[in-house]
Protein backbone atom coordinates (compact mmCIF):
# COMPACT_ATOMS: atom_id res chain seq x y z
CA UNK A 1 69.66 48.48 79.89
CA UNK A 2 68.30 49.96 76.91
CA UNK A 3 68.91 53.77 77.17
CA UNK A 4 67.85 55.11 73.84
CA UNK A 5 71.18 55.43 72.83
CA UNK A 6 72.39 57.85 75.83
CA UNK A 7 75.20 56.89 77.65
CA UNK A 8 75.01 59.74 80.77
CA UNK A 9 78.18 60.21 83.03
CA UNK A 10 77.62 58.62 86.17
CA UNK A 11 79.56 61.23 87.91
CA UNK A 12 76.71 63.40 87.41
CA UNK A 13 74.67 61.87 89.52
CA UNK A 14 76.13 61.77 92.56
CA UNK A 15 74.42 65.19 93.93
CA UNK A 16 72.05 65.60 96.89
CA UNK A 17 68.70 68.11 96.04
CA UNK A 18 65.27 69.16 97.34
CA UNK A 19 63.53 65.79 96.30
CA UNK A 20 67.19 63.50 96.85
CA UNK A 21 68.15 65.12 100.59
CA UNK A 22 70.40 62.95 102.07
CA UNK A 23 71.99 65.38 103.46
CA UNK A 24 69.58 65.03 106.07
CA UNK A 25 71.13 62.99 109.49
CA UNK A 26 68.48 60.16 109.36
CA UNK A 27 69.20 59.75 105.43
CA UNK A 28 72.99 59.52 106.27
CA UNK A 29 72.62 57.25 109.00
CA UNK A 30 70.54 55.02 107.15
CA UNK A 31 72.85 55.09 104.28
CA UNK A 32 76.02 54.09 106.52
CA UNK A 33 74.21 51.53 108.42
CA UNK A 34 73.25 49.73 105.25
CA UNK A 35 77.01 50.34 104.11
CA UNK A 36 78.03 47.85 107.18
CA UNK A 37 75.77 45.00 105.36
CA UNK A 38 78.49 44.93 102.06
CA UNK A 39 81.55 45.37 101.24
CA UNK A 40 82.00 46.27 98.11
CA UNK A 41 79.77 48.66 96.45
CA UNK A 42 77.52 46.21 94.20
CA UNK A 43 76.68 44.79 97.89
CA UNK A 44 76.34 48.38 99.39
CA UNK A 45 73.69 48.91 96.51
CA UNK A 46 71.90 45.29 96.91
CA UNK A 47 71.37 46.02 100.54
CA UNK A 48 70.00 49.85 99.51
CA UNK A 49 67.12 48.32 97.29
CA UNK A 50 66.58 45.95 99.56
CA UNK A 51 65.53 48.02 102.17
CA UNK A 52 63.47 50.45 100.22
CA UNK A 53 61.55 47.29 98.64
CA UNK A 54 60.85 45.38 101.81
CA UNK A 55 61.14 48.22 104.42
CA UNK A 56 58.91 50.90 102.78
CA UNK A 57 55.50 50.47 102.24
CA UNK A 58 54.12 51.30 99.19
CA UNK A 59 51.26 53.55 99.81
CA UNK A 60 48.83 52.17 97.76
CA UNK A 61 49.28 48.88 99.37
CA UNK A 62 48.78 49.57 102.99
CA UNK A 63 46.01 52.24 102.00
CA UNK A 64 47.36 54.81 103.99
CA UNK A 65 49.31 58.20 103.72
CA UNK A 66 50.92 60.38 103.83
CA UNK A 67 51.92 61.59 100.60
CA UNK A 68 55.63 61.63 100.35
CA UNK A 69 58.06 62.93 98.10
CA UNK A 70 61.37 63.56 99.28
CA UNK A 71 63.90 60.86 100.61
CA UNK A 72 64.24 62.46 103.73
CA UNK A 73 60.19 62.40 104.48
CA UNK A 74 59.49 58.98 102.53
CA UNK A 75 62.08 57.56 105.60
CA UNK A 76 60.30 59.53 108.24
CA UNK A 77 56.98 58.30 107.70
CA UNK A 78 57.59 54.69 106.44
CA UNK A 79 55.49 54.96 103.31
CA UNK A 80 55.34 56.07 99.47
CA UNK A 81 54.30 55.65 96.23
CA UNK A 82 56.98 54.09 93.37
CA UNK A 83 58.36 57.83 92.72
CA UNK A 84 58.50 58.75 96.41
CA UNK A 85 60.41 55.29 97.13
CA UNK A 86 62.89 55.81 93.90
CA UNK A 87 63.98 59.34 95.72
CA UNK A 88 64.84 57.53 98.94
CA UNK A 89 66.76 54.63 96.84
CA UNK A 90 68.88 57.06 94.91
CA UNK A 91 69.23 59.45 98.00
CA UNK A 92 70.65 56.23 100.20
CA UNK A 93 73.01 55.35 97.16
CA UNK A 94 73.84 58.66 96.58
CA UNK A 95 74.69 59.58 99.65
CA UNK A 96 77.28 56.19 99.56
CA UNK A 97 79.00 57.28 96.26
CA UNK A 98 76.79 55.34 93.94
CA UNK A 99 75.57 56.94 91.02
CA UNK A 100 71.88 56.66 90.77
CA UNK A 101 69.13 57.96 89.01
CA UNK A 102 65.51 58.10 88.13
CA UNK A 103 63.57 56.25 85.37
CA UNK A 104 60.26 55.82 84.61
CA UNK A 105 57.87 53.54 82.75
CA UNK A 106 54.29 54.45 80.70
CA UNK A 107 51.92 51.65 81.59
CA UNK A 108 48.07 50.89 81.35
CA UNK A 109 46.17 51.73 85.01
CA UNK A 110 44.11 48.23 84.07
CA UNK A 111 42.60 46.66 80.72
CA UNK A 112 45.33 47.93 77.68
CA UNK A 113 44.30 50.88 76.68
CA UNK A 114 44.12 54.44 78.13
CA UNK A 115 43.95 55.37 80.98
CA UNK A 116 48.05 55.46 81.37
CA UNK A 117 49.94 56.69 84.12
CA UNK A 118 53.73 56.50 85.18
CA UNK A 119 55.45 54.01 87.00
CA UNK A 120 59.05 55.23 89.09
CA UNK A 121 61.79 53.30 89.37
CA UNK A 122 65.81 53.68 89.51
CA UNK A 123 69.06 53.09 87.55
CA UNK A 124 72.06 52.64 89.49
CA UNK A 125 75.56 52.41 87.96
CA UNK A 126 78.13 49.36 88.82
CA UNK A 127 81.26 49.42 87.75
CA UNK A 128 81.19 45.68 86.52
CA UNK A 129 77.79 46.20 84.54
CA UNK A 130 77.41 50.16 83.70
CA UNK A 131 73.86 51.46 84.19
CA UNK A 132 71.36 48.65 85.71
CA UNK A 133 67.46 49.31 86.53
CA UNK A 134 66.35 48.17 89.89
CA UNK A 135 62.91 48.48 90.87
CA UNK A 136 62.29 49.31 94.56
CA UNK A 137 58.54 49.48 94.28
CA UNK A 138 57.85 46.42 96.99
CA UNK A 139 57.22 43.29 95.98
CA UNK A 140 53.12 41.48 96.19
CA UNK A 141 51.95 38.54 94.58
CA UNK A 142 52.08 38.65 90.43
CA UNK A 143 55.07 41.26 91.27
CA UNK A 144 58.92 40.05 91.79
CA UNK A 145 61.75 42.94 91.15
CA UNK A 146 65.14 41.19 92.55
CA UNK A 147 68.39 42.84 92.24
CA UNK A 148 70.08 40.53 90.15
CA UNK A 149 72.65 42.26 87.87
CA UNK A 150 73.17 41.81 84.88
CA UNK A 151 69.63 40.76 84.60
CA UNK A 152 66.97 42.82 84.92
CA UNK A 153 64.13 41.29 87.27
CA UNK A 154 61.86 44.76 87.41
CA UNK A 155 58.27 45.02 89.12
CA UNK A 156 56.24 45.82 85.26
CA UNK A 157 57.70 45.30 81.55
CA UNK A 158 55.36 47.35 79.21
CA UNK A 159 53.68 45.01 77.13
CA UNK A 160 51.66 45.17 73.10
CA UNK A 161 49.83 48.20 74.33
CA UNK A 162 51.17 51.00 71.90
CA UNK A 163 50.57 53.68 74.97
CA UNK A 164 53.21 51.77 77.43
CA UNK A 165 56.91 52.29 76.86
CA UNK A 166 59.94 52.58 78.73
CA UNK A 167 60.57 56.43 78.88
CA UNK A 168 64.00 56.87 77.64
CA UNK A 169 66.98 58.51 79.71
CA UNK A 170 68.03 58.48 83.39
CA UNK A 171 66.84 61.57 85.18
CA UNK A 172 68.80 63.14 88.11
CA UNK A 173 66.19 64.44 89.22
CA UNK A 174 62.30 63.45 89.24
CA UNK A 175 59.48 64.74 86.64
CA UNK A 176 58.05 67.54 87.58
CA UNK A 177 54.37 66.01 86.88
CA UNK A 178 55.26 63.40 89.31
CA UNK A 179 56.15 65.90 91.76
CA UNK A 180 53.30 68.16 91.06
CA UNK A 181 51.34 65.21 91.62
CA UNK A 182 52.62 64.15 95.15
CA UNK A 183 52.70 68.00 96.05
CA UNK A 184 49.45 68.98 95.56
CA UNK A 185 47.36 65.70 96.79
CA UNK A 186 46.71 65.54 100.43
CA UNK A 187 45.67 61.82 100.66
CA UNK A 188 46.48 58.71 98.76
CA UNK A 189 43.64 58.69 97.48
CA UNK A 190 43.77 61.77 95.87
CA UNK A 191 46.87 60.50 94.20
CA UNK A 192 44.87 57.35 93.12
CA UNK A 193 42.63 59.75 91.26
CA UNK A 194 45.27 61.78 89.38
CA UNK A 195 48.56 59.41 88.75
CA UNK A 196 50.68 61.48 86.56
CA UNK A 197 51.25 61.06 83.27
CA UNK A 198 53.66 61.42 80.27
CA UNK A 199 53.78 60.67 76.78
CA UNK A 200 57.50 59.26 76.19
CA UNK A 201 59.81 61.86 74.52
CA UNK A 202 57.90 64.56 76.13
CA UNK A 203 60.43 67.02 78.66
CA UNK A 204 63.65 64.17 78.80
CA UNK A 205 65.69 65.68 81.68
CA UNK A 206 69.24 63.59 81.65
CA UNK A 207 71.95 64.65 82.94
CA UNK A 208 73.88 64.81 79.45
């Protein structure tokens, strides 16, 4: 992946937190049962994305809440948007020794042009490729994100539009607009209303 020139040490983002709790018993037991389905690690992590994509619902495809952020609620209740889902993916990889992280993407809500809001997604490191995106969104017709190192096969790829980008760096942990966002909306809808937002460059968080 492109990375804006930042190569971060994957051994910094190994680390459980507020938002990446899997050092809650359902998190861990999710993470070793998924563990059984590989392996080797690359397999471990295929199986991880796998089951965020096709096991979570994305909230603003099923229409329903609630608003999640952390891993350990986003398993709980079954449902998130993009950022919510990326915490459980890097909390379940995490929590089996992968390195992961948080990346985002500035894209266009509809027609090119403003309004622009941010997309979550992850970077996970394997050892045979470094630093790979993955994009555990959930897949729905016009959208296909595979894990299929070394290619990239993501849910959106900013396009013309000057305002979308790929934000550059690998967060270990999430934006705090996105988690403003989530914490202070008590329906999907209200996160509908208010995506967040941010202009790339603005507050990079790495872990280097």
């Amino acid at each position: 992946m492109d990375n804006a020139g930042l190569h971060p040490d994957p051994r910094d983002y190994l680390g459980a937190s507020r938002y990446i709790d899997f050092g809650y018993p359902e998190v861990r037991a999710t993470a070793r049962r998924l563990a059984t389905r590989g392996g080797s690690k690359q397999d471990i992590a295929r199986a991880c994305f796998e089951f965020v994509r096709d096991e979570i619902a994305h909230s603003a495809d099923v229409r329903r809440g609630p608003v999640t952020c952390s891993a350990s609620s986003v398993l709980r209740n079954g449902v998130g948007f993009c950022y919510a889902k990326s915490h459980l993916l890097a909390a379940l990889l995490r929590a089996n020794g992968i390195p992961a992280g948080l990346c985002y993407q500035r894209l266009a809500t509809g027609d090119p042009g403003a309004p622009y809001c941010l997309h979550g997604l992850n970077a996970v490191w394997l050892d045979d490729f470094g630093w790979y995106r993955i994009d555990p969104r959930g897949n729905k017709p016009g959208v296909d994100a595979r894990f299929d190192p070394p290619r990239e096969a993501l849910a959106f790829t900013p396009g013309d539009d000057p305002g979308e980008a790929d934000l550059p760096g690998i967060w270990v942990e999430p934006l705090p607009v996105v988690v403003e966002v989530l914490a202070r909306s008590a329906s999907f809808e209200e996160v509908l209303a208010g995506l967040p937002d941010q202009a790339p460059g603005h507050g990079v968080n790495t872990a280097d």
